[in-house]
Protein backbone atom coordinates (compact mmCIF):
# COMPACT_ATOMS: atom_id res chain seq x y z
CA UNK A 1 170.68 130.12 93.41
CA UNK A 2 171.96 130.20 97.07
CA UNK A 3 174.42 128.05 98.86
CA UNK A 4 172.81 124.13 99.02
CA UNK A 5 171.12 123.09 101.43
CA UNK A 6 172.78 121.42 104.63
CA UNK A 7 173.13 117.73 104.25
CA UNK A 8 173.47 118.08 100.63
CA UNK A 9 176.11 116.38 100.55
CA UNK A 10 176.12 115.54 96.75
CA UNK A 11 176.13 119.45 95.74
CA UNK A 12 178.48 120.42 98.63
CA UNK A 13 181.06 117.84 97.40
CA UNK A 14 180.95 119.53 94.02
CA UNK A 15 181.95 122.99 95.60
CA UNK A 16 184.34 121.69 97.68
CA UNK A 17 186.31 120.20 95.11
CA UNK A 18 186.71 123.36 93.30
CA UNK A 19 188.30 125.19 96.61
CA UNK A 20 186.99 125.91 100.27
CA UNK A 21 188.58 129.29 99.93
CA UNK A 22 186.13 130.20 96.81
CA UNK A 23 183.11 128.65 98.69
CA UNK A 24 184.21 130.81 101.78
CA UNK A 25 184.78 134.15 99.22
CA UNK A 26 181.58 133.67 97.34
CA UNK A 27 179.15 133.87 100.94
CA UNK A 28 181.03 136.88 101.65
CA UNK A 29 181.16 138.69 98.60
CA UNK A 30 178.98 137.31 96.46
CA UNK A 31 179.12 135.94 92.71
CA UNK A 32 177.63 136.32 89.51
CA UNK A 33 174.60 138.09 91.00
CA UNK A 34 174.47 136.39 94.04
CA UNK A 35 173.89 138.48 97.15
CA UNK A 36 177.13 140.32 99.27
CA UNK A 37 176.97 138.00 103.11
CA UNK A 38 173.50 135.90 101.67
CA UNK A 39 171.77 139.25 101.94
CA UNK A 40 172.37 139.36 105.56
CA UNK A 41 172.93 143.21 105.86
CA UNK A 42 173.37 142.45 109.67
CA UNK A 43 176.22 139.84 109.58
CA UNK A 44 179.40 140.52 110.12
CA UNK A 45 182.10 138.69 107.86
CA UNK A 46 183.09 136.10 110.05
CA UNK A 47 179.70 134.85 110.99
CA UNK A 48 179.02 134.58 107.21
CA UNK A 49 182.08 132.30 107.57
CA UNK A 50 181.41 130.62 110.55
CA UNK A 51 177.96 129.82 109.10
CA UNK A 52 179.92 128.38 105.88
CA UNK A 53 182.19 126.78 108.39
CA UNK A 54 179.10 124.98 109.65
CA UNK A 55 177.31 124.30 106.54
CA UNK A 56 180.43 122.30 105.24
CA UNK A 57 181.12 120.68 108.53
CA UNK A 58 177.40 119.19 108.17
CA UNK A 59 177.23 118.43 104.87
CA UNK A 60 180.74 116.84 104.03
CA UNK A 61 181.08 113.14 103.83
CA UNK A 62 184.59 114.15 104.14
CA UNK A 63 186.73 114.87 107.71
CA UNK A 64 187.64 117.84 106.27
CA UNK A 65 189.15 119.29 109.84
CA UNK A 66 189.61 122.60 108.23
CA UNK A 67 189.20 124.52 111.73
């Protein structure tokens, strides 16, 4: 499936209402088959989560002023 798309801000809202911290651990280590850092075998843990970061920050209609 894959993380939605940026600007999404219908499916985004979904995920972020179960809890940022899931979103956050499910890029980095995947879930229910989906791939360990999106498959990015170069990426280091915190740019999977500063990509997330980003993502969110785009595609909230919330100020979420998480970081």
């Amino acid at each position: 499936m894959g993380a939605p798309k940026i600007g999404d801000k219908k499916l985004w809202e979904i995920l972020l209402r179960k809890n940022v911290d899931k979103v956050i651990e499910h890029a980095v280590y995947g879930k229910d088959g989906s791939h360990v850092r999106g498959d990015c075998e170069n990426c280091s843990n915190s740019e999977v989560i500063s990509a997330v970061k980003y993502m969110i920050d785009k595609s909230s209609e919330k100020n979420l002023k998480l970081w």
